[in-house]
PDB file of N, CA and C in Angstrom:
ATOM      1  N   UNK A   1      72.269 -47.040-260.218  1.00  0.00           N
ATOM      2  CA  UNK A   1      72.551 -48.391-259.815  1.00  0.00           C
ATOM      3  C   UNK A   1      72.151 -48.556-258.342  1.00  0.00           C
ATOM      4  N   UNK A   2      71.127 -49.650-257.961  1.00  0.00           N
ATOM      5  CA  UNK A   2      71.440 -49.763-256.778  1.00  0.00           C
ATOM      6  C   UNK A   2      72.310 -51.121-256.161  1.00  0.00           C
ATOM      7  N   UNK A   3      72.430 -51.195-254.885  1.00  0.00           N
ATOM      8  CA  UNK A   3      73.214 -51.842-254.048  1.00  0.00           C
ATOM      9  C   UNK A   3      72.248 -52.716-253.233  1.00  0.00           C
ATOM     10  N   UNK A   4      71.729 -53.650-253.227  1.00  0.00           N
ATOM     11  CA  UNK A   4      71.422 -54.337-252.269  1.00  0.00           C
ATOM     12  C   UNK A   4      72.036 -54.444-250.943  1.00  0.00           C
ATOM     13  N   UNK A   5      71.202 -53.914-249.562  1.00  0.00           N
ATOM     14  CA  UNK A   5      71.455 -53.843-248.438  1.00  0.00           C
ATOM     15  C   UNK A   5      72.136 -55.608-247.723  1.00  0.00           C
ATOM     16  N   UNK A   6      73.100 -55.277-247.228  1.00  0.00           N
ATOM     17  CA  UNK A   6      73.087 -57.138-246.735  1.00  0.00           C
ATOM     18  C   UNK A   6      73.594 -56.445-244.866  1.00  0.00           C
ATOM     19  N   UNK A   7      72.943 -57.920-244.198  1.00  0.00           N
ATOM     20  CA  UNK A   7      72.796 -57.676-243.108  1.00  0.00           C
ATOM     21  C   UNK A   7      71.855 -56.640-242.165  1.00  0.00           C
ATOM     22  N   UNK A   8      70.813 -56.875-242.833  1.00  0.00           N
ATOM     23  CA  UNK A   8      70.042 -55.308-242.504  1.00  0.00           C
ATOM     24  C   UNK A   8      69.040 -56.135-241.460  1.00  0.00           C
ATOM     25  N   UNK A   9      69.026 -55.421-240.215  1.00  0.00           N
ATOM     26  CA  UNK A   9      68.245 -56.485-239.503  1.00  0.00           C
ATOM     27  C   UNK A   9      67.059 -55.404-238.397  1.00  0.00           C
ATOM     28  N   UNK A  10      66.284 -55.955-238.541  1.00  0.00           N
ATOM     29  CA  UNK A  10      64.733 -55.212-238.444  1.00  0.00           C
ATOM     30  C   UNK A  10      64.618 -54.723-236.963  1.00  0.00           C
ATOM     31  N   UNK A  11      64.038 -53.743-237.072  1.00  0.00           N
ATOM     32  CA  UNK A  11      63.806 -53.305-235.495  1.00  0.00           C
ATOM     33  C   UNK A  11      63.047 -53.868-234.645  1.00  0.00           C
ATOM     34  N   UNK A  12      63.408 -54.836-233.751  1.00  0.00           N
ATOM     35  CA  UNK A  12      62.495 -55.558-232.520  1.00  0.00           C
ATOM     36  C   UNK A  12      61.565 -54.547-232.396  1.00  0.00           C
ATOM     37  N   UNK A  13      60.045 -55.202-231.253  1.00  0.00           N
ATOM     38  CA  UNK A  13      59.530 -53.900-230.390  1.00  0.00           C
ATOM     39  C   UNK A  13      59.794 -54.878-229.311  1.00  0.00           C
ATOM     40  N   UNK A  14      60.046 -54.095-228.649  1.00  0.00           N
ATOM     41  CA  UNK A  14      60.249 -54.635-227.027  1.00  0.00           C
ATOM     42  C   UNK A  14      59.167 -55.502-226.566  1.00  0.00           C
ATOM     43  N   UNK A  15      59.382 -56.497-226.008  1.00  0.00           N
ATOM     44  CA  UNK A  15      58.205 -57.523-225.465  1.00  0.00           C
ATOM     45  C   UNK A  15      57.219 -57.275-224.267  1.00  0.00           C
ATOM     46  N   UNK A  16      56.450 -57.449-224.987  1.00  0.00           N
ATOM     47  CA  UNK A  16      55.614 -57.121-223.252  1.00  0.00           C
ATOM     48  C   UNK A  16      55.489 -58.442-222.411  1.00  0.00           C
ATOM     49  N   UNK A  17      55.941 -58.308-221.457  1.00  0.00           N
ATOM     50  CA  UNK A  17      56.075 -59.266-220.367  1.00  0.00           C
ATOM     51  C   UNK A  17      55.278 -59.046-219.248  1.00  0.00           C
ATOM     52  N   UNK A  18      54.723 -58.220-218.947  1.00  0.00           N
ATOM     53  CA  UNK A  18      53.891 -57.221-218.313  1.00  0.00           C
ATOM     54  C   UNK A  18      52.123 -58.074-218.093  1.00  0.00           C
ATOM     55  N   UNK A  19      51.975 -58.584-217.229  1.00  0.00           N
ATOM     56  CA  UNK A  19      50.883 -58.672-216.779  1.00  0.00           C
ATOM     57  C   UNK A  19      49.807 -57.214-217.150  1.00  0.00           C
ATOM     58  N   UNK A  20      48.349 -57.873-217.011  1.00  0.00           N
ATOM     59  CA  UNK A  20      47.334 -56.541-217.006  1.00  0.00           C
ATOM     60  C   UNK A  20      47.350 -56.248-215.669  1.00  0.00           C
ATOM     61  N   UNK A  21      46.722 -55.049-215.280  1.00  0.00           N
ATOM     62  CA  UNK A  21      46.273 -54.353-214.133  1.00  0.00           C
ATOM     63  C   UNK A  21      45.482 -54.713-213.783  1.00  0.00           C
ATOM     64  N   UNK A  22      44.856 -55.244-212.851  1.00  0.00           N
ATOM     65  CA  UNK A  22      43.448 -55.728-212.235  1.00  0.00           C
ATOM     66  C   UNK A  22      42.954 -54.914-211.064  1.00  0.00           C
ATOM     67  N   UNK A  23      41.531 -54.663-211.117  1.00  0.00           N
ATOM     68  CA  UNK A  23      40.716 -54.496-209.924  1.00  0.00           C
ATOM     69  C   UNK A  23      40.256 -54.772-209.667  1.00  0.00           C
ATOM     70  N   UNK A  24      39.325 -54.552-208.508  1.00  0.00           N
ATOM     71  CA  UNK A  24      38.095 -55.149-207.768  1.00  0.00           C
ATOM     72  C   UNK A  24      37.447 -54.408-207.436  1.00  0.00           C
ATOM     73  N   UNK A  25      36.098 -53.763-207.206  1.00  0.00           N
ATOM     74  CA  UNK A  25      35.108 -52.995-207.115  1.00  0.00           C
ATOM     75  C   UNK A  25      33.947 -53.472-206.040  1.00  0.00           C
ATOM     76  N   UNK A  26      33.640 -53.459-205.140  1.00  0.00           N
ATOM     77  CA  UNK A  26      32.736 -53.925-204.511  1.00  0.00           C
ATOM     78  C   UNK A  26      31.779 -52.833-203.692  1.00  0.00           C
ATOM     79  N   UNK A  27      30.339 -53.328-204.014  1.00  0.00           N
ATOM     80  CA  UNK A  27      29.427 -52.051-203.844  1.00  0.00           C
ATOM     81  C   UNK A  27      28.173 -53.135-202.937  1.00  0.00           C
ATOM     82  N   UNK A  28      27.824 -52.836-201.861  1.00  0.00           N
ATOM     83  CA  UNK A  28      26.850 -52.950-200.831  1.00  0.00           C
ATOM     84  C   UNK A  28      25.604 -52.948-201.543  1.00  0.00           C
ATOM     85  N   UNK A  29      24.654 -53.825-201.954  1.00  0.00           N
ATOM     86  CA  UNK A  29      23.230 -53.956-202.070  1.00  0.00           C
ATOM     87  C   UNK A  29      22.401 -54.276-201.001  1.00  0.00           C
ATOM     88  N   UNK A  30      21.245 -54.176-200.729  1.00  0.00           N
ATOM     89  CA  UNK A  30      19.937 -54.445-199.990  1.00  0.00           C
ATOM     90  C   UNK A  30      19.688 -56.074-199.709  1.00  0.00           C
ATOM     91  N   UNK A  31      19.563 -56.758-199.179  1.00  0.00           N
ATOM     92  CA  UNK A  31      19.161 -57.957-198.904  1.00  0.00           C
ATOM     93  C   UNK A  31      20.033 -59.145-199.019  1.00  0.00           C
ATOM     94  N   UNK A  32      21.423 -58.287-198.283  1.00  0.00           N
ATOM     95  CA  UNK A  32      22.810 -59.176-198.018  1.00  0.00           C
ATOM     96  C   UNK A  32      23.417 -59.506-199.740  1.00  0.00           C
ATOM     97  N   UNK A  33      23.280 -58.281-200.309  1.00  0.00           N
ATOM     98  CA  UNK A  33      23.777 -58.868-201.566  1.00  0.00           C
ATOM     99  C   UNK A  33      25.255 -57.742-202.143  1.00  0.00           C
ATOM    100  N   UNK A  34      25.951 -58.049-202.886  1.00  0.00           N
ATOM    101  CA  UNK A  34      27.414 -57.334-203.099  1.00  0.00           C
ATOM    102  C   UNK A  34      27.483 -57.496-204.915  1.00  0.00           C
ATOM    103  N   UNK A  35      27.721 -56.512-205.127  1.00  0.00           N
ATOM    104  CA  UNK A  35      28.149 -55.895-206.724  1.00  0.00           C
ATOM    105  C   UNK A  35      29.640 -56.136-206.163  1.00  0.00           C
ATOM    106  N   UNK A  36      30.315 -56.965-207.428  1.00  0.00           N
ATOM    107  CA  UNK A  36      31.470 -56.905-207.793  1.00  0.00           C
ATOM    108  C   UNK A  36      31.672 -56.411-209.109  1.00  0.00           C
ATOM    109  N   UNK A  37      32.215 -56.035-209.215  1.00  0.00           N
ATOM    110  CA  UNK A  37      32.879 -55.347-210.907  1.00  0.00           C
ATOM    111  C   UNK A  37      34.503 -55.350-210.855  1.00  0.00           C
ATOM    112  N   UNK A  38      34.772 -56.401-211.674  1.00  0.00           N
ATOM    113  CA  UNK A  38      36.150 -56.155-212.038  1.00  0.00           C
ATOM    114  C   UNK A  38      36.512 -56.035-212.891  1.00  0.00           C
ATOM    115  N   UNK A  39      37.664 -54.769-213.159  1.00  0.00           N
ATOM    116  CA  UNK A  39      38.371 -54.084-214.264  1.00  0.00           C
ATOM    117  C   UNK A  39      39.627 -54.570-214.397  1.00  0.00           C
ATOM    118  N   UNK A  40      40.143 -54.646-215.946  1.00  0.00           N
ATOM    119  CA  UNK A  40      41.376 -55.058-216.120  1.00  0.00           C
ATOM    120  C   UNK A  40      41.942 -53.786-217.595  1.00  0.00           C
ATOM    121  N   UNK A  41      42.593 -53.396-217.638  1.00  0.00           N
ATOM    122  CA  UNK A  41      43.468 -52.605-218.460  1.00  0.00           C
ATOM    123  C   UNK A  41      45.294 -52.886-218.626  1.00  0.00           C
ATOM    124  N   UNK A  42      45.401 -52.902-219.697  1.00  0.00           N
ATOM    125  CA  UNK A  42      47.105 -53.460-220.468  1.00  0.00           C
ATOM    126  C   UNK A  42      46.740 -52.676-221.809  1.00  0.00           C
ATOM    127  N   UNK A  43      48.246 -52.308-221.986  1.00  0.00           N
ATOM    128  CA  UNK A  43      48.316 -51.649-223.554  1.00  0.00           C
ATOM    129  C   UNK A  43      48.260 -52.251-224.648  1.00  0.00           C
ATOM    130  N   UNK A  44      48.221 -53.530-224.549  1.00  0.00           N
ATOM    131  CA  UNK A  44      47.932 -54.301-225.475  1.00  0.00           C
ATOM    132  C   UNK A  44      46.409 -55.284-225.971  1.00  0.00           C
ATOM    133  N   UNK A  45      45.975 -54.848-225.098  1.00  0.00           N
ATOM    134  CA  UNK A  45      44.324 -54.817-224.897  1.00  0.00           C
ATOM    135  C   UNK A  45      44.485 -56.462-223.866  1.00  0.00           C
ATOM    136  N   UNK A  46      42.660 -56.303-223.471  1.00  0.00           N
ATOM    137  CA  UNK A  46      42.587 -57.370-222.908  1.00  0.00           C
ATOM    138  C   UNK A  46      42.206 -58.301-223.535  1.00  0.00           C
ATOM    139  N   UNK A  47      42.254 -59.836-223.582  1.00  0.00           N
ATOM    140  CA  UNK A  47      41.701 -60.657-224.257  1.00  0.00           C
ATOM    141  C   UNK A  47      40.949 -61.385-223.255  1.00  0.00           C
ATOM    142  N   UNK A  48      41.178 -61.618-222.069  1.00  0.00           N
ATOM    143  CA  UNK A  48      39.703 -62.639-221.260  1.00  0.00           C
ATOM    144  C   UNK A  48      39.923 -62.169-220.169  1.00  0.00           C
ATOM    145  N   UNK A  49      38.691 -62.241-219.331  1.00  0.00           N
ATOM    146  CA  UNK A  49      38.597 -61.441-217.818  1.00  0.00           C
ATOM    147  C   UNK A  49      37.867 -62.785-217.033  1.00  0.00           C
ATOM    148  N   UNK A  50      38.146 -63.431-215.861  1.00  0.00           N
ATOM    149  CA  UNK A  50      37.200 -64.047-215.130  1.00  0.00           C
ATOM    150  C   UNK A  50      36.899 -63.492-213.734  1.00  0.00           C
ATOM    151  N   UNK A  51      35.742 -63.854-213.482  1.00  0.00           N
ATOM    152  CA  UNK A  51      35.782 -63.668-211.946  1.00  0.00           C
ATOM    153  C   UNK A  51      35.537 -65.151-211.004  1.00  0.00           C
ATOM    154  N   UNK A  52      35.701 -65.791-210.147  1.00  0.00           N
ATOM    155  CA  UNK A  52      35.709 -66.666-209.769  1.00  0.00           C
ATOM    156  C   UNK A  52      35.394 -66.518-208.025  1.00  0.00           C
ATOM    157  N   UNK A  53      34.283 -67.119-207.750  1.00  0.00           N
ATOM    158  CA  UNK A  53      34.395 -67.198-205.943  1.00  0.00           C
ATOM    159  C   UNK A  53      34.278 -68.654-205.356  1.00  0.00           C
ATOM    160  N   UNK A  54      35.415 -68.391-204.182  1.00  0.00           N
ATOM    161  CA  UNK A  54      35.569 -69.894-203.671  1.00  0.00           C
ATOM    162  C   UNK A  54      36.010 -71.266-205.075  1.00  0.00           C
ATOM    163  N   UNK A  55      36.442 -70.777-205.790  1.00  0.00           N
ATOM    164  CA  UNK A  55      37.145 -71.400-206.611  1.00  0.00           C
ATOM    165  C   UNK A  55      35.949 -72.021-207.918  1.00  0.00           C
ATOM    166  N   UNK A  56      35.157 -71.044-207.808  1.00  0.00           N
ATOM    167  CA  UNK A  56      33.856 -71.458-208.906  1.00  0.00           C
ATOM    168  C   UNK A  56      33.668 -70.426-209.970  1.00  0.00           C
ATOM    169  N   UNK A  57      33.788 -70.516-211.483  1.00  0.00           N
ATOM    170  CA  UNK A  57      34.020 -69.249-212.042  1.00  0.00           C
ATOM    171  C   UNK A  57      32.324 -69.103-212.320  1.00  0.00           C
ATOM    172  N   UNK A  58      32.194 -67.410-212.052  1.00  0.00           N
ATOM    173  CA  UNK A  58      31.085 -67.055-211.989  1.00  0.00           C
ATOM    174  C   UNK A  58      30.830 -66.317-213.162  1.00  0.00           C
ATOM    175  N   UNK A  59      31.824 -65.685-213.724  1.00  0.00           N
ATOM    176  CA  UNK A  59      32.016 -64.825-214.913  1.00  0.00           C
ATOM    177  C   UNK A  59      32.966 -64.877-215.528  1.00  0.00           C
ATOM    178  N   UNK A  60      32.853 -65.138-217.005  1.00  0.00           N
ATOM    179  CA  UNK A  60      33.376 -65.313-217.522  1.00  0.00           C
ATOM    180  C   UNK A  60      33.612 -64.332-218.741  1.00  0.00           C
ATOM    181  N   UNK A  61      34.398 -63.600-219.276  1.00  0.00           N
ATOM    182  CA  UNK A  61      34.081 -62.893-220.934  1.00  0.00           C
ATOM    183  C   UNK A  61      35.388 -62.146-221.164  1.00  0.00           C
ATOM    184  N   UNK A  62      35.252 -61.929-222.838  1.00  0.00           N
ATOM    185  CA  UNK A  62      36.172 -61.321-223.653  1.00  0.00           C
ATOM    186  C   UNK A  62      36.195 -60.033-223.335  1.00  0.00           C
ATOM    187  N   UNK A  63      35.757 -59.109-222.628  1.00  0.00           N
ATOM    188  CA  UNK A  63      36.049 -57.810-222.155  1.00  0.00           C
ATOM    189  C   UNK A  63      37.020 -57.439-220.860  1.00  0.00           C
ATOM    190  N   UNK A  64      37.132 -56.053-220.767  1.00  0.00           N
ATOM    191  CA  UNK A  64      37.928 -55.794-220.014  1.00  0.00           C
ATOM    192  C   UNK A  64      37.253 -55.445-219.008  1.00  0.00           C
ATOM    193  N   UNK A  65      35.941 -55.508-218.598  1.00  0.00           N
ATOM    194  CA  UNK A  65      35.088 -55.534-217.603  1.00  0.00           C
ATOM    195  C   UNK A  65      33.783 -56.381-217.210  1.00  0.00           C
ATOM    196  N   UNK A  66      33.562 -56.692-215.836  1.00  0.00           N
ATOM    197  CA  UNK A  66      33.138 -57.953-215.721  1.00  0.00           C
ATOM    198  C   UNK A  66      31.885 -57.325-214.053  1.00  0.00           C
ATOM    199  N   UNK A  67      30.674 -57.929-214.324  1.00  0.00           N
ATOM    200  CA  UNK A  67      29.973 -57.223-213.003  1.00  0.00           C
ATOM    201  C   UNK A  67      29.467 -58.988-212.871  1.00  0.00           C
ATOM    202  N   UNK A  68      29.396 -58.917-211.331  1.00  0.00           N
ATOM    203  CA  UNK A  68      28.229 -59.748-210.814  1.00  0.00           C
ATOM    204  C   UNK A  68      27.602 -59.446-209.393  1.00  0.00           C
ATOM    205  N   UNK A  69      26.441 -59.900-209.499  1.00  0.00           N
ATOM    206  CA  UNK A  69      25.752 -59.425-208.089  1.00  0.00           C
ATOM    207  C   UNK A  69      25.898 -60.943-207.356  1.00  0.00           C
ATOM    208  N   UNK A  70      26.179 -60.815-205.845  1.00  0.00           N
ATOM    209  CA  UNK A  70      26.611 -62.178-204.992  1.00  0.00           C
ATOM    210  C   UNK A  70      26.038 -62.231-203.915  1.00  0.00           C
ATOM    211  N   UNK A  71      25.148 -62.666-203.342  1.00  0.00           N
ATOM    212  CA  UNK A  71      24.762 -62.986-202.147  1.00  0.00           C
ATOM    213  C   UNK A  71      25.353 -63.548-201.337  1.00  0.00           C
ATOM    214  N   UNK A  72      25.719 -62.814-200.095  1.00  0.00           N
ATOM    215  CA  UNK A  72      26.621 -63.238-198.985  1.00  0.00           C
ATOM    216  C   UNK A  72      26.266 -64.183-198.263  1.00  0.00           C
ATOM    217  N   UNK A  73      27.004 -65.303-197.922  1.00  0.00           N
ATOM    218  CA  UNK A  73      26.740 -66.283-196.747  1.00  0.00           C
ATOM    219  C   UNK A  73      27.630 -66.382-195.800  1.00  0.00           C
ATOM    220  N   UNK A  74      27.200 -66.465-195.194  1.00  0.00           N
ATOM    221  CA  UNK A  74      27.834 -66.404-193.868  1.00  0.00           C
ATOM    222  C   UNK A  74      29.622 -67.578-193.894  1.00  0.00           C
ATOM    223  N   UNK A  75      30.208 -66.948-193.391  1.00  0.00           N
ATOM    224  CA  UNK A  75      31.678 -67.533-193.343  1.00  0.00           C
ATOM    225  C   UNK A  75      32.689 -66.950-194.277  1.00  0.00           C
ATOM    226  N   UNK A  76      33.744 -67.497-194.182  1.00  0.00           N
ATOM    227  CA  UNK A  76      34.991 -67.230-195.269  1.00  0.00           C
ATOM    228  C   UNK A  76      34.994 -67.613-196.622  1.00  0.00           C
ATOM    229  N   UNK A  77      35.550 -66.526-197.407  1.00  0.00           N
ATOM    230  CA  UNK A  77      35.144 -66.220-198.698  1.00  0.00           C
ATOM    231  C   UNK A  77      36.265 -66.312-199.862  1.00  0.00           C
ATOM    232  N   UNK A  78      37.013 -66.748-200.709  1.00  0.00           N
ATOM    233  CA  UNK A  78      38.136 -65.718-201.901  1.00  0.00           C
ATOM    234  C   UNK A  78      37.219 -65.863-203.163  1.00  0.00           C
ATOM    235  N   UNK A  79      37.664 -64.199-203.119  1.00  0.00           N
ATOM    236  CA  UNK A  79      37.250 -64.365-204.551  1.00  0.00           C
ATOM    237  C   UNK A  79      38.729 -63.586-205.189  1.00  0.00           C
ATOM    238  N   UNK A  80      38.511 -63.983-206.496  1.00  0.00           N
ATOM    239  CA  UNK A  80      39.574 -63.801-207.459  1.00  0.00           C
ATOM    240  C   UNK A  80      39.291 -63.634-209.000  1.00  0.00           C
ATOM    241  N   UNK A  81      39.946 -62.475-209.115  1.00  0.00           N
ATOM    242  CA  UNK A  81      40.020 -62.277-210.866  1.00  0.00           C
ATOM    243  C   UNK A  81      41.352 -62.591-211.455  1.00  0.00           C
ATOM    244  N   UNK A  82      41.201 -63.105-212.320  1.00  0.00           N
ATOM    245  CA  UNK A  82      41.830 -63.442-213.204  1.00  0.00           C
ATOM    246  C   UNK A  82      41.977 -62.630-214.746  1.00  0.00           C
ATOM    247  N   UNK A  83      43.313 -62.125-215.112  1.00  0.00           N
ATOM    248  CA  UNK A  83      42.839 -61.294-216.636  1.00  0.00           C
ATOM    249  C   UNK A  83      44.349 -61.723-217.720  1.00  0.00           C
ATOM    250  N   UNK A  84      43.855 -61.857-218.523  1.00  0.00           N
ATOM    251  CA  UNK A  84      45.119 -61.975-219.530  1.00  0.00           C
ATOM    252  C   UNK A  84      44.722 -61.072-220.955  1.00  0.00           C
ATOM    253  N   UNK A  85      45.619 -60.860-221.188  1.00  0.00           N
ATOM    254  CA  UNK A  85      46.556 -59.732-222.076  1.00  0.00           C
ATOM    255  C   UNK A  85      46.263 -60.258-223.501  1.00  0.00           C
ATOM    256  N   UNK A  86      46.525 -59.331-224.658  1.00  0.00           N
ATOM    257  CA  UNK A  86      46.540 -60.154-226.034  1.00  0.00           C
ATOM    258  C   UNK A  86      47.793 -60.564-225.812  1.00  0.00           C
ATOM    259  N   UNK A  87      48.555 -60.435-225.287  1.00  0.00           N
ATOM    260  CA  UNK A  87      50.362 -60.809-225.760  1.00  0.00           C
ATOM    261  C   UNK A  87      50.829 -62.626-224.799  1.00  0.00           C
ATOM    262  N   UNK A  88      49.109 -62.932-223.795  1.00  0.00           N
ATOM    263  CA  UNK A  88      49.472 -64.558-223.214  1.00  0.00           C
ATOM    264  C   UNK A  88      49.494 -64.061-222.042  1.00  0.00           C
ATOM    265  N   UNK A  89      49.702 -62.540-221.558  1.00  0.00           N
ATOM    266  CA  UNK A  89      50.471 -62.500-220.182  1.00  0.00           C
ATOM    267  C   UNK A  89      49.408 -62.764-219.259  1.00  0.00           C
ATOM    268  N   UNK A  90      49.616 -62.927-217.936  1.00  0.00           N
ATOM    269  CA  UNK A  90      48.125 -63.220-217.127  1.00  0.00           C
ATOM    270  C   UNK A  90      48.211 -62.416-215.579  1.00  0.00           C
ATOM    271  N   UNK A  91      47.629 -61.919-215.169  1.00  0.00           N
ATOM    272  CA  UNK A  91      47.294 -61.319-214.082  1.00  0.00           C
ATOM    273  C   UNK A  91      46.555 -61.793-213.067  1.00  0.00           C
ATOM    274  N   UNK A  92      46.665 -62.110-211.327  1.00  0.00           N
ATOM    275  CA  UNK A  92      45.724 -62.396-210.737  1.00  0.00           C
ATOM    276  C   UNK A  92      45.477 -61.567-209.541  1.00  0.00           C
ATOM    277  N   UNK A  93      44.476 -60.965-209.108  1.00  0.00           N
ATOM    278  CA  UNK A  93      43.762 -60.519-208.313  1.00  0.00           C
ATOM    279  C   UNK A  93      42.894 -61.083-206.640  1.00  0.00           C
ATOM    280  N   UNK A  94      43.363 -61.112-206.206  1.00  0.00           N
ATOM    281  CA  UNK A  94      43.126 -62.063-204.942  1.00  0.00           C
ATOM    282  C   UNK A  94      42.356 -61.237-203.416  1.00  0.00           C
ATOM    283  N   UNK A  95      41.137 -61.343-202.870  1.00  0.00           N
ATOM    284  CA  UNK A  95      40.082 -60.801-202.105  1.00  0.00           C
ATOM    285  C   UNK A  95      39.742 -61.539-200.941  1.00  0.00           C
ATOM    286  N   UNK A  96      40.245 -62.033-199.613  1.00  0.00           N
ATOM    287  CA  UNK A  96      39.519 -63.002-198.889  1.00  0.00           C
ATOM    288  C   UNK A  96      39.238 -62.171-198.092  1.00  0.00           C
ATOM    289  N   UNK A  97      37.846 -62.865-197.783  1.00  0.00           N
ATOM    290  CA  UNK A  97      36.464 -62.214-197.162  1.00  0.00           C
ATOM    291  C   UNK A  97      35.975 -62.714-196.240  1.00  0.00           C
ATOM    292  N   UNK A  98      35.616 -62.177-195.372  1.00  0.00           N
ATOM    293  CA  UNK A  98      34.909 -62.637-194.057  1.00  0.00           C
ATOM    294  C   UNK A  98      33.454 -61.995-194.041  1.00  0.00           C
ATOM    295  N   UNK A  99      32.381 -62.886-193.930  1.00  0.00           N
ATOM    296  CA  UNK A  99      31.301 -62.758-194.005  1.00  0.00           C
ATOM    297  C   UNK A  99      30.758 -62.947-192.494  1.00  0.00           C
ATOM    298  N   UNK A 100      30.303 -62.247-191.751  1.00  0.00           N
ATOM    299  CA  UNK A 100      29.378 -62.270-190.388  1.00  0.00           C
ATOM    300  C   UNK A 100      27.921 -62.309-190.490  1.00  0.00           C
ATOM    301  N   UNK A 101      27.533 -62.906-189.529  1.00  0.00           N
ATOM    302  CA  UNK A 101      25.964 -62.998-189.676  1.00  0.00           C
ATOM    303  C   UNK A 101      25.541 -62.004-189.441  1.00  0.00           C
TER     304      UNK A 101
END
C-alpha cells in the first residue's frame, strides 16, 4: 500500500543575485591606437556583453568576450562595459581616461 506524501515541499536553489565579474584589458597599438578586450564570467553563464565609449556602444554581443581596436583622441574619455548574467543580473565596469597629445 502506498501513502501519498502531503506537504512535501521542493528544494529551492538559492538565487543568484550576484552580478557577473567584469574586466577590462587594454593593450597599446602603433599609430595612437588601443585594444580593448573585455571579459565577463558568472556561473550561470553570460548572456550579453557591451562595450561602450563616451556613452556610444561600440560592441555589442552574446558572448562573454568582447575586443575592439580605438583610436585615441586627444582629451577625456569613459569607457564602460556592461555584462548581464542568464539569471537578469547586470554588472558595470567603469574606465575614465585621459588622453594627451
Amino acid at each position: 500500500m502506498t501513502v501519498p506524501a502531503k506537504n512535501v515541499r521542493k528544494a529551492k536553489r538559492p538565487s543568484d543575485r550576484t552580478g557577473p565579474r567584469v574586466r577590462l584589458h587594454q593593450r597599446r597599438l602603433r599609430h595612437n591606437r588601443l585594444r580593448l578586450t573585455a571579459k565577463a564570467r558568472d556561473t550561470s553563464g553570460i548572456k550579453r556583453l557591451e562595450l561602450r565609449i563616451d556613452g556610444r556602444r561600440v560592441r555589442a554581443r552574446k558572448t562573454s568576450r568582447v575586443s575592439f581596436r580605438w583610436r585615441e583622441r586627444r582629451g577625456r574619455h569613459r569607457i564602460v562595459v556592461v555584462a548581464w548574467d542568464k539569471r537578469g543580473n547586470r554588472s558595470t565596469y567603469q574606465l575614465n581616461l585621459r588622453v594627451r597629445a
